[in-house]
Protein backbone atom coordinates (compact mmCIF):
# COMPACT_ATOMS: atom_id res chain seq x y z
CA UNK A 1 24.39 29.90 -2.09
CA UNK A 2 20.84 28.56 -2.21
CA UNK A 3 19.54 25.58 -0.36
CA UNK A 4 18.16 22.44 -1.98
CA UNK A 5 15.42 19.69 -0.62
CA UNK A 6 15.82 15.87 -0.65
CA UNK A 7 12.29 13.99 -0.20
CA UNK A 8 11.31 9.94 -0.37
CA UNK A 9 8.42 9.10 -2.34
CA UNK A 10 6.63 5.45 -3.30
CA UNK A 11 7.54 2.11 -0.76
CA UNK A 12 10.40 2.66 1.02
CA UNK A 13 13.13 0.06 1.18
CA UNK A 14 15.71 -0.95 3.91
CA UNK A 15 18.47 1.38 2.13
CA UNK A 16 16.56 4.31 0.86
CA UNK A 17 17.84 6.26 4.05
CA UNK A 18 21.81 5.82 2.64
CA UNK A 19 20.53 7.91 -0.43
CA UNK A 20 19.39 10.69 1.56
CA UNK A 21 22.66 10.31 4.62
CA UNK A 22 24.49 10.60 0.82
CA UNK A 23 23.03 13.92 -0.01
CA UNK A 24 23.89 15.79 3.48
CA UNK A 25 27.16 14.04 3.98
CA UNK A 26 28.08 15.27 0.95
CA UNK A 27 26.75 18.82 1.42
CA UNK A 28 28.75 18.39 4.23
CA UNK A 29 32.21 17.67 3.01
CA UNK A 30 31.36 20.08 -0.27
CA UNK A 31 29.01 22.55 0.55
CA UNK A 32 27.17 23.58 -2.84
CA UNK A 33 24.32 24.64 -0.84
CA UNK A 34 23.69 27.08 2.35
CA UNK A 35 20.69 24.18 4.10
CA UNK A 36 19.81 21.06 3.32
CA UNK A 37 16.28 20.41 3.83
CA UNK A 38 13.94 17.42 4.14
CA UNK A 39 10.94 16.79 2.55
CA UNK A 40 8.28 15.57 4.92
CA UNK A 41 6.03 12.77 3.21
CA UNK A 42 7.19 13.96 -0.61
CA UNK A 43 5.65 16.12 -3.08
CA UNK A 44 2.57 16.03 -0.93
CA UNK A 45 4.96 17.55 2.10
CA UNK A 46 6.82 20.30 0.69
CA UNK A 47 2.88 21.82 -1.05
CA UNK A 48 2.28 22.10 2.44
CA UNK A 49 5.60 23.25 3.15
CA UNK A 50 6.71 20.21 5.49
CA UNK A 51 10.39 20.93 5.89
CA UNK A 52 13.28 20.19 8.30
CA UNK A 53 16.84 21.24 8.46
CA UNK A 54 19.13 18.43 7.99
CA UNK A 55 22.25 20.56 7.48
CA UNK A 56 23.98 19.92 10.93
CA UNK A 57 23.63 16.54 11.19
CA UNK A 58 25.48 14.33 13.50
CA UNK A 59 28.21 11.36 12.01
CA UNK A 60 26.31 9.18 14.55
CA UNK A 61 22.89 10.03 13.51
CA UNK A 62 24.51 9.79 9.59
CA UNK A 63 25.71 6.38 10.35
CA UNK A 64 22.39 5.48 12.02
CA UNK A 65 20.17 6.98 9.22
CA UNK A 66 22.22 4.53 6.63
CA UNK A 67 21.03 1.27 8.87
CA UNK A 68 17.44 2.90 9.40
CA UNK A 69 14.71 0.93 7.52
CA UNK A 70 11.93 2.68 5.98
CA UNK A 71 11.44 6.22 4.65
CA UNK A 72 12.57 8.77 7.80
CA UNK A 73 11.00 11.62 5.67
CA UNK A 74 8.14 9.93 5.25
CA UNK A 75 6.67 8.72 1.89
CA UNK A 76 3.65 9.82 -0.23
CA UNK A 77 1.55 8.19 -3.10
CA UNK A 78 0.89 11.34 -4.10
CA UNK A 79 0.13 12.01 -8.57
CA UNK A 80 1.90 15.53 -9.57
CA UNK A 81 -0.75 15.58 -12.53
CA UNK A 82 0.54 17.80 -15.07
CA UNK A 83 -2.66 19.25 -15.87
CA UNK A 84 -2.86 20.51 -12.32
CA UNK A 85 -0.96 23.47 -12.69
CA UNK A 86 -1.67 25.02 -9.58
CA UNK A 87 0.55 22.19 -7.45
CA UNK A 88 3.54 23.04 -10.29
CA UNK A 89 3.21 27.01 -9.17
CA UNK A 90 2.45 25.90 -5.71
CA UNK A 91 5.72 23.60 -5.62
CA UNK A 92 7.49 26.55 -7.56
CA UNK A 93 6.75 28.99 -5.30
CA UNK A 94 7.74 27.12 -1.94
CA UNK A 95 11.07 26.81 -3.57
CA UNK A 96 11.31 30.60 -4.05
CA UNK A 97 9.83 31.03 -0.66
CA UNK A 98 13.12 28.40 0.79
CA UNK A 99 15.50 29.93 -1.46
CA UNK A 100 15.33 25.73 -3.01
CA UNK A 101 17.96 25.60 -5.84
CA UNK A 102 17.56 21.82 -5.94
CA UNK A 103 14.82 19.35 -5.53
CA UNK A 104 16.60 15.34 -4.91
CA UNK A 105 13.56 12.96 -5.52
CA UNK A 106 14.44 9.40 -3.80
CA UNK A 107 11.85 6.77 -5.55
CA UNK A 108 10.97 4.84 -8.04
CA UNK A 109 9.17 4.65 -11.74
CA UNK A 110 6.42 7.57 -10.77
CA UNK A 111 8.86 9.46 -8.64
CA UNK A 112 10.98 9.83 -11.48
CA UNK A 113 7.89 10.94 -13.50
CA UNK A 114 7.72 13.88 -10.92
CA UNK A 115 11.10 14.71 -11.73
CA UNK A 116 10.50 14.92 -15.33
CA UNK A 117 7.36 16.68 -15.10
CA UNK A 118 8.72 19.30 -12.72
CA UNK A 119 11.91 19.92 -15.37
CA UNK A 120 9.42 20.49 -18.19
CA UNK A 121 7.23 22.73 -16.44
CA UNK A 122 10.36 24.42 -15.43
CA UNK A 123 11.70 24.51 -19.20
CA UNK A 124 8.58 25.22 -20.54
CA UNK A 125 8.12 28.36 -18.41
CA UNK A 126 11.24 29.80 -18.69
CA UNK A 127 12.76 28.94 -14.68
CA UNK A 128 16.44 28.35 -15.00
CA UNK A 129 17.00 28.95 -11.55
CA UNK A 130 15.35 25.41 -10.38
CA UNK A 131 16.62 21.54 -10.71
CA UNK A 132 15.36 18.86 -9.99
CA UNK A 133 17.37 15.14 -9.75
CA UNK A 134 16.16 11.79 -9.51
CA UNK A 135 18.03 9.06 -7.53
CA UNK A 136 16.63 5.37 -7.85
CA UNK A 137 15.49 3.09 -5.21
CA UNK A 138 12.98 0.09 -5.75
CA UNK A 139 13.06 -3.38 -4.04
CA UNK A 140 11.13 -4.35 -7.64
CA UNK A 141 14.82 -3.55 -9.51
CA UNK A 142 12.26 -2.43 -12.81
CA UNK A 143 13.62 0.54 -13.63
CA UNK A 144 15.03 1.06 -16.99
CA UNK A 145 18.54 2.43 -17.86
CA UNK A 146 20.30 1.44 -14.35
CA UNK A 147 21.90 -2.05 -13.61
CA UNK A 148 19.77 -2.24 -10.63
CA UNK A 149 17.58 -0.32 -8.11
CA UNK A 150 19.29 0.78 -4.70
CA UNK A 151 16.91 -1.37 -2.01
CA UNK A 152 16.64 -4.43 -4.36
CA UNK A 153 20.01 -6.33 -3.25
CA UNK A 154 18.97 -5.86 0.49
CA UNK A 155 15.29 -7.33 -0.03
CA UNK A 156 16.86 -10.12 -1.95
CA UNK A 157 18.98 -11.02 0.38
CA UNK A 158 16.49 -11.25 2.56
CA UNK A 159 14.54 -13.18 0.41
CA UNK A 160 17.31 -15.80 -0.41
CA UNK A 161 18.01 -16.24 3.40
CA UNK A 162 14.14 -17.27 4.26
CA UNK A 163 13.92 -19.04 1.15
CA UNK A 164 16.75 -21.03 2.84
CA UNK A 165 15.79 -20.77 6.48
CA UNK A 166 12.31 -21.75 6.00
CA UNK A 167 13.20 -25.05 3.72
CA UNK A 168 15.21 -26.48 6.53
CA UNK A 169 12.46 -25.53 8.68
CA UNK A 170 9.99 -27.56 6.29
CA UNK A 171 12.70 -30.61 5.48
CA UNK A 172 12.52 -31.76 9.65
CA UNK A 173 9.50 -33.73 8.98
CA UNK A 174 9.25 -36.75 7.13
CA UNK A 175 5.43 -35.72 5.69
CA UNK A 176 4.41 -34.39 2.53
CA UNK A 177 4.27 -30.93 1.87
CA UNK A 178 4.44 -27.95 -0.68
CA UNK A 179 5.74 -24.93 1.10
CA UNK A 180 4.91 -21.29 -1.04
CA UNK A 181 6.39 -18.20 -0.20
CA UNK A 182 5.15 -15.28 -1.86
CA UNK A 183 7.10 -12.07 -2.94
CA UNK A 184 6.47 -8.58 -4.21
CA UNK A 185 6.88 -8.33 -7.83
CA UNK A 186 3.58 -6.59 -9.42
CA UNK A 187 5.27 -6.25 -13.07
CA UNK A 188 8.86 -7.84 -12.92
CA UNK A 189 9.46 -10.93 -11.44
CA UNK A 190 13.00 -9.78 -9.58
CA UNK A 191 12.18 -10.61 -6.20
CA UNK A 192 10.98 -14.44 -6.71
CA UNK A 193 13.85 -15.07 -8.79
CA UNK A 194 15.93 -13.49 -5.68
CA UNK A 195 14.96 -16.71 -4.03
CA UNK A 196 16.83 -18.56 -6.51
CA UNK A 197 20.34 -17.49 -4.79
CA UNK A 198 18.88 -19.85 -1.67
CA UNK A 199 19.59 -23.24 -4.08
CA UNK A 200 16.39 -25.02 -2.71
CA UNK A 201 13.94 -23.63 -4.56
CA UNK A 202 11.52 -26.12 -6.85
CA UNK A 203 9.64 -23.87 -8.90
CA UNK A 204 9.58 -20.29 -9.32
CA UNK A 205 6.56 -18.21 -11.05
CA UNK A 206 6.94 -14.84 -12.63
CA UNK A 207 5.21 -12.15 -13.53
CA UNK A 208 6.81 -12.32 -17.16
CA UNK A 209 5.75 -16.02 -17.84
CA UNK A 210 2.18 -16.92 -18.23
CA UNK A 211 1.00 -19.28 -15.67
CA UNK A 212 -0.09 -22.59 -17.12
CA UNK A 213 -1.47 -24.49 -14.43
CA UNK A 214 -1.40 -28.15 -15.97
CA UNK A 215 2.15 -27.49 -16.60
CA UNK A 216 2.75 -25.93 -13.40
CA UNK A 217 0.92 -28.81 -11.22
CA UNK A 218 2.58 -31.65 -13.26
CA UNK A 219 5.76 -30.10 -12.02
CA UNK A 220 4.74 -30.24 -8.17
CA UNK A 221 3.52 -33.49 -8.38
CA UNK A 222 6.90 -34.44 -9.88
CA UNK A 223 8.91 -32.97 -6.98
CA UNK A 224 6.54 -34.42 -4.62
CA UNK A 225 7.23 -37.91 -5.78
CA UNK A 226 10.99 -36.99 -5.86
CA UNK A 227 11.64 -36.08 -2.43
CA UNK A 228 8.01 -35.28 -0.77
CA UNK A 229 8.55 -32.34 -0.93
CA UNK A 230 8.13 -28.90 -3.16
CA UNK A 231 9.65 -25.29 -2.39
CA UNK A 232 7.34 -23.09 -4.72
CA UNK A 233 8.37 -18.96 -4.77
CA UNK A 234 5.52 -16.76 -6.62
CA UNK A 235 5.51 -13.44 -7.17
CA UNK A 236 2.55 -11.29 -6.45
CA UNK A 237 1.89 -10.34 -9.86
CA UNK A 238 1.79 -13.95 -11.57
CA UNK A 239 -0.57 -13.71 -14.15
CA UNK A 240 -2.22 -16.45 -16.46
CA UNK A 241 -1.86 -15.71 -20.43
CA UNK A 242 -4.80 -13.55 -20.58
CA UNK A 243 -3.19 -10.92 -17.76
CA UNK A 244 -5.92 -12.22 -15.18
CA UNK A 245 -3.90 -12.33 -11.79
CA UNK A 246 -3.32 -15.13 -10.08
CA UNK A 247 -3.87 -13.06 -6.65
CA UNK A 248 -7.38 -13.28 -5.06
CA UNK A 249 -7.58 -9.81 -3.68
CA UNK A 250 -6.47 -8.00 -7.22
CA UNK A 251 -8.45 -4.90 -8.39
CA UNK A 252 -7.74 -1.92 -5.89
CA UNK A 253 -5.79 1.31 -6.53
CA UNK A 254 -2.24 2.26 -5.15
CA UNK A 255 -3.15 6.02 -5.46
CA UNK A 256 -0.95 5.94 -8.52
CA UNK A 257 -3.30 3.82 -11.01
CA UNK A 258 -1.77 0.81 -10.11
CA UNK A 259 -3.37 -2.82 -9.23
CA UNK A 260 -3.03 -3.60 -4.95
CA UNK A 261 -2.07 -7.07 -5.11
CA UNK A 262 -1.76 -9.86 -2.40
CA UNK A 263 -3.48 -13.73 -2.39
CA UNK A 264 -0.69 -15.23 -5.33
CA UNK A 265 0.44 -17.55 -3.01
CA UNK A 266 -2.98 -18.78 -1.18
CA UNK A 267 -4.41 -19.48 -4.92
CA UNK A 268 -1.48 -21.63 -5.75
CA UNK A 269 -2.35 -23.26 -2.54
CA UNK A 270 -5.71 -23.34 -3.40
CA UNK A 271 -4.85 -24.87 -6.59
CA UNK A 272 -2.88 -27.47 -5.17
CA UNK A 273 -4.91 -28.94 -2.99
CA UNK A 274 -7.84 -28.81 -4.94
CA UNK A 275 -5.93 -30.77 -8.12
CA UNK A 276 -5.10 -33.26 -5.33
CA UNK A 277 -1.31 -33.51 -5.98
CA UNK A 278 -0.03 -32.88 -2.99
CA UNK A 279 -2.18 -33.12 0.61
CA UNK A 280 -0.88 -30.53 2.46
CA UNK A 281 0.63 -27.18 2.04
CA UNK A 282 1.84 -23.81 3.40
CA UNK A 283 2.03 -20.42 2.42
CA UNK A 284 4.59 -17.91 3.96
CA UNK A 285 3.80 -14.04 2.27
CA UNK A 286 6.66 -11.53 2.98
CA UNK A 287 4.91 -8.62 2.44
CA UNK A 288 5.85 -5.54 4.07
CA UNK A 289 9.11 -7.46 5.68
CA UNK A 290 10.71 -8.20 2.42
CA UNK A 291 11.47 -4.33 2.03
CA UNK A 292 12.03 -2.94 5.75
CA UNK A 293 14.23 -5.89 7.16
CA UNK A 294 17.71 -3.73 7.35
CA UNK A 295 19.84 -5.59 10.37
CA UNK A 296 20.71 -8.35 7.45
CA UNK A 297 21.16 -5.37 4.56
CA UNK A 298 23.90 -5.93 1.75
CA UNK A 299 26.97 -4.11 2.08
CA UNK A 300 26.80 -3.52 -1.22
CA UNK A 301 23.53 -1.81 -1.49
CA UNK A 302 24.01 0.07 1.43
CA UNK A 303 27.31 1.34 0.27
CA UNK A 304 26.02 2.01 -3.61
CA UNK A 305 22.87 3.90 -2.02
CA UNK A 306 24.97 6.16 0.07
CA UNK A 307 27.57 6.54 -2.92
CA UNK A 308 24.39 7.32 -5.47
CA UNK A 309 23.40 10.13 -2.89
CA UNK A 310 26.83 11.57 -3.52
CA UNK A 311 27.40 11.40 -6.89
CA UNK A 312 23.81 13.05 -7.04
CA UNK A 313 24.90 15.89 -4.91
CA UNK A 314 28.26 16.46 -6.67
CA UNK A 315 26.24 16.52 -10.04
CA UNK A 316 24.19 19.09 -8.96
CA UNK A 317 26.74 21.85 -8.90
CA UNK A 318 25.91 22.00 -12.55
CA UNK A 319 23.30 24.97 -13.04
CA UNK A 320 22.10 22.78 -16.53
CA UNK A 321 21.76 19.59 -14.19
CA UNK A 322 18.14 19.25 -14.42
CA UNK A 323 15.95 16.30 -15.23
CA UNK A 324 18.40 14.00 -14.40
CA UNK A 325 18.42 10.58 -12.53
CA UNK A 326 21.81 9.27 -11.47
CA UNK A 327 22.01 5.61 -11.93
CA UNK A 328 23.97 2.63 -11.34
CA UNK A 329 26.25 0.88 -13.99
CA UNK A 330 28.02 -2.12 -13.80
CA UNK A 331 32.06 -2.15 -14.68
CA UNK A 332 33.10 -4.61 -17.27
CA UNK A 333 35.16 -6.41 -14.82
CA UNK A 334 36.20 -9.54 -13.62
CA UNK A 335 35.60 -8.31 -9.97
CA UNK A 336 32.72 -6.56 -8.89
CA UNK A 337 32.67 -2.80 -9.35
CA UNK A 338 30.25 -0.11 -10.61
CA UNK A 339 30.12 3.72 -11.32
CA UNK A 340 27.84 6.09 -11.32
CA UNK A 341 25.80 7.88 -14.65
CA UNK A 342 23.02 10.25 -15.30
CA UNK A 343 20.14 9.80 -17.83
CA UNK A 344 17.07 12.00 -18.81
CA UNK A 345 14.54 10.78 -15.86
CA UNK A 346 11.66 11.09 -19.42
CA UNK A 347 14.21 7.92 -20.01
CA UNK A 348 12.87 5.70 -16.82
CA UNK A 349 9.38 7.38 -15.88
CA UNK A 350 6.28 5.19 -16.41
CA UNK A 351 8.33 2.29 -18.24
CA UNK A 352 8.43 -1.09 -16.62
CA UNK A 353 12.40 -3.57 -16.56
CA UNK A 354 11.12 -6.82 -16.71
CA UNK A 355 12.87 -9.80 -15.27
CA UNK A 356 14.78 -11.49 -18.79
CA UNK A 357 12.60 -14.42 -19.67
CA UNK A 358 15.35 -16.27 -21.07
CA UNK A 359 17.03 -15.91 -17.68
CA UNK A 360 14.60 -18.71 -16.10
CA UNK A 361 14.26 -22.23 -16.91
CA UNK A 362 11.78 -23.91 -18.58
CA UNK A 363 8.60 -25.16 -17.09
CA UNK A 364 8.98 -22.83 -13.64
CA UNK A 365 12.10 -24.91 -12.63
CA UNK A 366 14.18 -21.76 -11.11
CA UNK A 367 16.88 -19.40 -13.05
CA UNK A 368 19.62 -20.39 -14.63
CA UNK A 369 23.55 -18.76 -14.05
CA UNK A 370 22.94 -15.65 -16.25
CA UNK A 371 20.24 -14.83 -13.68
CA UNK A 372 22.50 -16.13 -10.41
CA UNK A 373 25.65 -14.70 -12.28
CA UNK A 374 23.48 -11.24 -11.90
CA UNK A 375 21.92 -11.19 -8.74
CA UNK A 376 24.98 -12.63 -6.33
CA UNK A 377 27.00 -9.81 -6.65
CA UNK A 378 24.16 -7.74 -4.68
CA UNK A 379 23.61 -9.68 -1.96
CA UNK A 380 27.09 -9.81 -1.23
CA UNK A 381 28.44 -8.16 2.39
CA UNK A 382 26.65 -7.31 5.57
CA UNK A 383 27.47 -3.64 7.35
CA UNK A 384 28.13 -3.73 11.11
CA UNK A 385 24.72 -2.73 12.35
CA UNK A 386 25.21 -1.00 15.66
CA UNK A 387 22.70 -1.97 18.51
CA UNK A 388 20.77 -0.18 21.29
CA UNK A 389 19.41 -2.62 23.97
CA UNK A 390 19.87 -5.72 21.99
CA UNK A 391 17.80 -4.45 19.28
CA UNK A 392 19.06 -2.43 15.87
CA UNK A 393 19.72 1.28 16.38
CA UNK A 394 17.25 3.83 14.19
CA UNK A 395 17.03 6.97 13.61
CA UNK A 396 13.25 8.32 14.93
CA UNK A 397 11.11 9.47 11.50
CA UNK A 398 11.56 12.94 10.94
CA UNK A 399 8.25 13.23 10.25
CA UNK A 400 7.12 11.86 13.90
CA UNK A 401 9.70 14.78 15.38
């Protein structure tokens, strides 16, 4: 038997860690493969040949892993550019080097770009003896072909409960206020909506819907003289109709081409105040806490991540399994329940799953129950999170052993 690799790439999320306890459980209970080895920081890692042996690990530390927030390979924002061959035959020849049947990729849109790239060069130069699988995980939910992203029903959760938390938190004093929390959400506008699941929320701006501002401002003022009040969720990449950002700080580079966003929520502020409809307001930005909160994951996320890292695994026994990325469908059911599919990763690389537009309501005023109908199911279940000195238990980052 050969060994294979599994290695995190892109943001992490709270459940991207159940993915990877998936993949060596599994090897466990059905060992295809003689080692499993991690990936330290991604692509960028295993050039430099960054590896540990994850074979023999632990139930505990495999129950722990699945709680852990964060990457615990570490993550990289690293571009395989296919005209670069000499990464492909440096990648290549670390596998050789590892005896690496199998590569597992753990990320999102680019990560799975990686995977296809790797399969053509593979196909291209004749190397039948290497795979390399894609499994999903995005607290954006914009990939295509899957229901939804492992990591995004945590970070909504998360979401839903501050939206919540925070509005009773505003609603104690009798004064006027507008109260904006801002989300993640360059392209797709999953994450505000999340905040829709709370019931409180006012008004809701996506990424999808041009911002019009006189529309937009005639709506606060109207929940202002309602109740005093106005519970505004934007997403970071709000846009007006001609694709300028609404965020402040807008034109930097991810490492993978890709606008560094952040300032959605101080503009609408900014806007606010300045238009003089309401006197006073707040701005609450999740940022990097909307995708490594795990002590309040979702069961089910946690439990689909782990599962996804299985089914990967137990694809992978096929020698033609190879530019794959095993996905997430949704049973037609009248309870919850979904199964697990593969499709081409050329199928999901570099394309964007929007948030439906006819999912929200007109004139920012929330989602409607197609959108809640959706998202609830997601959110639903909280693991027992087990504790080490009153604080959440974690594994310690491979990469920082």
């Amino acid at each position: 038997m050969g060994n294979c690799i599994v290695a995190q790439s892109g943001g992490p999320t709270s459940v991207i860690n159940a993915t990877l306890a998936g993949v060596v459980k599994a090897n466990q209970m059905n060992p295809i493969y003689t080692k499993v080895f991690g990936g330290l920081n991604g692509i960028e890692g295993i050039l430099q040949e960054k590896l540990v042996d994850l074979s023999h690990m632990s139930e505990e530390e495999n129950r722990i892993l699945r709680q852990t927030p964060s990457s615990a390979l570490g993550s990289c924002r690293y571009k395989l550019k296919r005209s670069n061959t000499a990464d492909f035959e440096k990648l290549f020849a670390v596998m050789e080097k590892y005896d690496v049947d199998t590569l597992f990729y753990i990320g999102g849109n680019d990560s799975m770009d990686t995977v296809f790239a790797l399969s053509e060069y593979a196909l291209a130069n004749k190397i039948t003896n290497r795979r390399f699988v894609g499994c999903p995980k995005t607290v954006d939910n914009d990939l295509m072909m899957t229901d939804h992203c492992p990591g995004y029903g945590s970070a909504a959760k998360f979401i839903a409960t501050t939206a919540l938390q925070t509005w009773l938190d505003v609603n104690v004093y009798t004064r006027q206020e507008v109260f904006i929390l801002e989300t993640m959400g360059r392209d797709a506008g999953w994450l505000a909506a999340s905040a829709c699941l709370s019931g409180i929320v006012d008004l809701v701006i996506l990424p999808e819907i041009p911002f019009d501002k006189e529309v937009f401002l005639k709506e606060v003022k109207k929940s202002i003289d309602e109740t005093n009040k106005c519970y505004v969720v934007v997403s970071e990449g709000a846009r007006y109709a001609d694709g300028t950002y609404l965020a402040a700080g807008e034109a930097k580079n991810d490492g993978f081409g890709h606008a560094i966003l952040g300032g959605a929520a101080n503009a609408v502020k900014d806007l606010i105040l300045t238009s003089g409809v309401a006197n006073r307001a707040k701005v609450q930005d999740l940022s990097t806490a909307q995708r490594c909160h795990a002590s309040e994951q979702s069961l089910v996320d946690v439990e689909e991540s782990f599962k996804l890292g299985m089914s990967a695994h137990m694809r992978s026994q096929d020698p033609k399994f190879t530019g794959q990325m095993v996905g997430v469908k949704r049973k037609d059911s009248k309870v919850y329940d979904v199964e697990y599919f593969a499709t081409a990763a050329s199928n999901v690389a570099n394309h964007v799953k929007n948030f439906p537009v006819e999912w929200a309501n007109p004139n920012f005023r929330g989602v409607n129950e197609k959108a809640i109908a959706y998202m609830r199911p997601l959110i639903e279940g909280q693991p027992v999170i087990i504790y080490h000195n009153g604080v959440p238990a974690y594994v310690k980052p491979y990469y920082k052993k």
